[in-house]
C-alpha atoms as a PDB file:
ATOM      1  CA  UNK A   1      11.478  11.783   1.578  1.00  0.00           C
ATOM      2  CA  UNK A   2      12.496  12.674  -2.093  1.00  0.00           C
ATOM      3  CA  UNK A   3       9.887  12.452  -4.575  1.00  0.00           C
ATOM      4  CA  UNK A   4      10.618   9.525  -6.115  1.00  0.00           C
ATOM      5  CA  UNK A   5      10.481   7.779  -2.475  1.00  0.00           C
ATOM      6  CA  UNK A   6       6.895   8.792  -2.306  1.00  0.00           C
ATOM      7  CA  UNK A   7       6.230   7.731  -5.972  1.00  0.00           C
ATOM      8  CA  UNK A   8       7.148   4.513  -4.913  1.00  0.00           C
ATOM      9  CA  UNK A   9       5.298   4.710  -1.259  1.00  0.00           C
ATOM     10  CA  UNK A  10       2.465   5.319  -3.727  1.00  0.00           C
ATOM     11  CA  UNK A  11       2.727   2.591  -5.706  1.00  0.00           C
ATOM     12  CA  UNK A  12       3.090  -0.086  -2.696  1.00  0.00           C
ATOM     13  CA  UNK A  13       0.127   1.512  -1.172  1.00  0.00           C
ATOM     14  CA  UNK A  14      -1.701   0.504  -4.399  1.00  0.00           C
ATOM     15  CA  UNK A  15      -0.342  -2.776  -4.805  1.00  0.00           C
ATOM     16  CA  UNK A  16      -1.029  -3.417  -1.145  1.00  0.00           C
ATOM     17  CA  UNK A  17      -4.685  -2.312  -1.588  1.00  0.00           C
ATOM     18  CA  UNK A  18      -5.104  -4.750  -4.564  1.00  0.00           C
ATOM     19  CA  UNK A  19      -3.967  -7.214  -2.633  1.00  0.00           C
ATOM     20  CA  UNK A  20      -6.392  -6.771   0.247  1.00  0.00           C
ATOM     21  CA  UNK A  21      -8.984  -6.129  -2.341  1.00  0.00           C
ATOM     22  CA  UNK A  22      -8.157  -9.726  -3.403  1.00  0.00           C
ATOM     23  CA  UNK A  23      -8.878 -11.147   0.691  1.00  0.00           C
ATOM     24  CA  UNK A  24     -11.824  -9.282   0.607  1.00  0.00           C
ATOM     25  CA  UNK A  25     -13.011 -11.202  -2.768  1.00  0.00           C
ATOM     26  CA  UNK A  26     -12.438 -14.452  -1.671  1.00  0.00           C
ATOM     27  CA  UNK A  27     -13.909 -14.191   2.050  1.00  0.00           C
ATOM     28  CA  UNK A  28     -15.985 -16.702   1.331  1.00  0.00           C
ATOM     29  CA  UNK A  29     -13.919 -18.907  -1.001  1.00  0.00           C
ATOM     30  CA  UNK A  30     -12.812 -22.771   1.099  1.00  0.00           C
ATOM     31  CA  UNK A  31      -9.052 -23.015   1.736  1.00  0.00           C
ATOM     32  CA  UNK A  32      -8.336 -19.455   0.814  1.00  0.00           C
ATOM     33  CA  UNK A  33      -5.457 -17.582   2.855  1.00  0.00           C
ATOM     34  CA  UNK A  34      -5.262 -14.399   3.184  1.00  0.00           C
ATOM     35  CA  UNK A  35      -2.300 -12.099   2.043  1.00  0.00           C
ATOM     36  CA  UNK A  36      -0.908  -8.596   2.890  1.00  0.00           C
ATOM     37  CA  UNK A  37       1.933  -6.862   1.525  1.00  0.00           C
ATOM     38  CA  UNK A  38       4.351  -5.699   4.546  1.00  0.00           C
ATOM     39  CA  UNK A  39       4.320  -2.255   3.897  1.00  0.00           C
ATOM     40  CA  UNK A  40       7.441  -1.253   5.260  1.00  0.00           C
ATOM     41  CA  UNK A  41       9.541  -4.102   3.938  1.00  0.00           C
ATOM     42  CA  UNK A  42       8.103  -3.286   0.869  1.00  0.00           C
ATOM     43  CA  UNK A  43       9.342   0.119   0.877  1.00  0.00           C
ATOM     44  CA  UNK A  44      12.735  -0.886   1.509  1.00  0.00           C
ATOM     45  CA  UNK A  45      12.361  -3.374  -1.424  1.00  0.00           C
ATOM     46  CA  UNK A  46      11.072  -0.372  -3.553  1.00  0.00           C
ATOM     47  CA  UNK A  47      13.695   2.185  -2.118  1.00  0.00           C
ATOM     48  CA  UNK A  48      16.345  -0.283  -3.420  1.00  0.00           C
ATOM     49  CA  UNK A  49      15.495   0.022  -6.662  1.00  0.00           C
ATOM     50  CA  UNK A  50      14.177  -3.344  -7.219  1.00  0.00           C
ATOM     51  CA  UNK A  51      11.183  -3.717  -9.310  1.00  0.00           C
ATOM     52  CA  UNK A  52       7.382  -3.537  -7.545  1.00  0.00           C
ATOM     53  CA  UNK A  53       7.362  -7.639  -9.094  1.00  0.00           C
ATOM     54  CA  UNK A  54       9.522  -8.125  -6.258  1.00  0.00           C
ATOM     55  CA  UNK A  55       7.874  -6.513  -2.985  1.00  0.00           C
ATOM     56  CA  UNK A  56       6.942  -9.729  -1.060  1.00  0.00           C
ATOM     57  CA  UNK A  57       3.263 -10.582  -0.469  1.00  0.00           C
ATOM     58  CA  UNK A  58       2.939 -12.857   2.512  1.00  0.00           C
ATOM     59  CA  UNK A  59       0.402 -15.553   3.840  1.00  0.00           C
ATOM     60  CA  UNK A  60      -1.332 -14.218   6.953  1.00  0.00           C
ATOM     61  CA  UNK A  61      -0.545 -17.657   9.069  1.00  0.00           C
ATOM     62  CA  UNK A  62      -1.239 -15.879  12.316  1.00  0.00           C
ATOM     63  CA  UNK A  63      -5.233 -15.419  11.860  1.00  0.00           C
ATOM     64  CA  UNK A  64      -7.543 -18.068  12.839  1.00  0.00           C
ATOM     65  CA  UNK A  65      -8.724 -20.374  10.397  1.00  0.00           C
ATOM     66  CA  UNK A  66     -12.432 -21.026  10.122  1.00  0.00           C
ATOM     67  CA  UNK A  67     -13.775 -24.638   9.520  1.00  0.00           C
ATOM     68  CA  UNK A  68     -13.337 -24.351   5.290  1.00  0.00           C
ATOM     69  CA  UNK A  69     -10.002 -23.285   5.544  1.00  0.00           C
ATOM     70  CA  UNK A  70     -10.001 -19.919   5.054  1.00  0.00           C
ATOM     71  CA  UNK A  71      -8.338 -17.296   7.124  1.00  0.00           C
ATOM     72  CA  UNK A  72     -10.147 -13.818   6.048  1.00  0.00           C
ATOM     73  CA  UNK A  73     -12.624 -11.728   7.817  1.00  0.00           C
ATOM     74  CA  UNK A  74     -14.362  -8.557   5.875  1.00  0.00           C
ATOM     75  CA  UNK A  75     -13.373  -6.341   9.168  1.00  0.00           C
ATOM     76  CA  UNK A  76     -10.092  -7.070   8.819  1.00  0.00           C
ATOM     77  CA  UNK A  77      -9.593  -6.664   5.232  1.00  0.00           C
ATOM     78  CA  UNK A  78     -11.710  -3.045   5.475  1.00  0.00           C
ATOM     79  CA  UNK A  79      -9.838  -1.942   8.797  1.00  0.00           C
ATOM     80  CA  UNK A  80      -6.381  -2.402   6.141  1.00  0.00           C
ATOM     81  CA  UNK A  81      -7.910  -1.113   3.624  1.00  0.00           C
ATOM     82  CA  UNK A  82      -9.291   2.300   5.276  1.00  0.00           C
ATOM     83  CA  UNK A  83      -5.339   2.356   7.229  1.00  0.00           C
ATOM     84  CA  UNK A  84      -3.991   1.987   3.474  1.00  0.00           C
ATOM     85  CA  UNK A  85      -6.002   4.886   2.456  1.00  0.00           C
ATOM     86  CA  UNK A  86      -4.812   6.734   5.404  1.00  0.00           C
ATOM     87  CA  UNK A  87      -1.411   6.687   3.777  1.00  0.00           C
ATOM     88  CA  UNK A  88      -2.065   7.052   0.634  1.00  0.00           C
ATOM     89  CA  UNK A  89      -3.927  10.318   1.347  1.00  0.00           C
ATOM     90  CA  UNK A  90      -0.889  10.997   3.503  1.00  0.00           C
ATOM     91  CA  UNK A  91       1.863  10.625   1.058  1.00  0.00           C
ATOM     92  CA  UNK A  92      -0.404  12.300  -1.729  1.00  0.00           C
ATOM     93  CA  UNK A  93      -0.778  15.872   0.057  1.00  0.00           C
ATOM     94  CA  UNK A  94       3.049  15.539   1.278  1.00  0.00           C
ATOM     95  CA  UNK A  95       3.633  14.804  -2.744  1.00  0.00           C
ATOM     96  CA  UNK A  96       1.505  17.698  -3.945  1.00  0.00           C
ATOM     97  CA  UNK A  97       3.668  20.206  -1.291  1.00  0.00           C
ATOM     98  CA  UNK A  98       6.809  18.875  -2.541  1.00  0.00           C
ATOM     99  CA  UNK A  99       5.453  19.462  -6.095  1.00  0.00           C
ATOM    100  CA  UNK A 100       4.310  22.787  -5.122  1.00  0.00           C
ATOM    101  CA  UNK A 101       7.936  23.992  -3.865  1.00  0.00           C
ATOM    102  CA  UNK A 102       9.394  22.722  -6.716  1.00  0.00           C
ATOM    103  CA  UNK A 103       6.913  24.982  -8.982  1.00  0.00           C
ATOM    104  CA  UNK A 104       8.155  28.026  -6.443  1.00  0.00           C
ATOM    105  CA  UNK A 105      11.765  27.333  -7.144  1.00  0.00           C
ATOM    106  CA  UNK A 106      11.195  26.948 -10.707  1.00  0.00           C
ATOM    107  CA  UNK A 107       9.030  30.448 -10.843  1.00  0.00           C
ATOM    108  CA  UNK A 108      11.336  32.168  -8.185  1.00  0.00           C
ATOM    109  CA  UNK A 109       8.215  32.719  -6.216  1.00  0.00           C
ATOM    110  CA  UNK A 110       6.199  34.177  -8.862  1.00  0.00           C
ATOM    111  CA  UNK A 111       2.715  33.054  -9.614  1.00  0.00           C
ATOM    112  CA  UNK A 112       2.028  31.493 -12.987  1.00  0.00           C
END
């Protein structure tokens, strides 16, 4: 993936974890549904061109809803936030390498 593709990974990864940040908040808050941004969809979205306004945040309507209407559990939210992390570390040291052989090229091989 060129740079820019994991700029943008990067910057769905932290829009994602704001997002889960947000279900996290409002665990406890009546009626509250939680959201998740897809992160592959969202890449495509990003890869496109389109602006990170438009990667789609979706309802979770597939986890049980407790009694006051809300849909969020703190294991859930942390087990998507530690897997975002994951990435993000991921896509950061793959960043830093591509960075690295770009520096190389630039130097011909010489240290700086």
């Amino acid at each position: 993936m060129a740079l820019v593709g994991l700029e943008r990974a990067l910057d769905v990864l932290v829009m994602r974890a704001q997002v889960l940040a947000g279900n996290l908040a409002n665990a406890s808050t009546p009626g509250y549904l939680r959201r998740d941004v897809p992160f592959y969809e969202a890449m495509r979205t990003a890869l496109a061109g389109q602006p990170l306004s438009r990667v789609p945040t979706r309802l979770d309507m597939t986890s049980a809803v407790r009694g006051d209407g809300n849909n969020t559990t703190p294991e859930k939210e942390l087990a998507a936030l530690t897997e975002t992390s994951l990435l993000y570390r991921t896509i950061l040291q793959l960043t830093e390498k591509g960075l690295a052989q770009l520096q190389a090229a630039i130097t011909e091989g010489r240290r700086v």
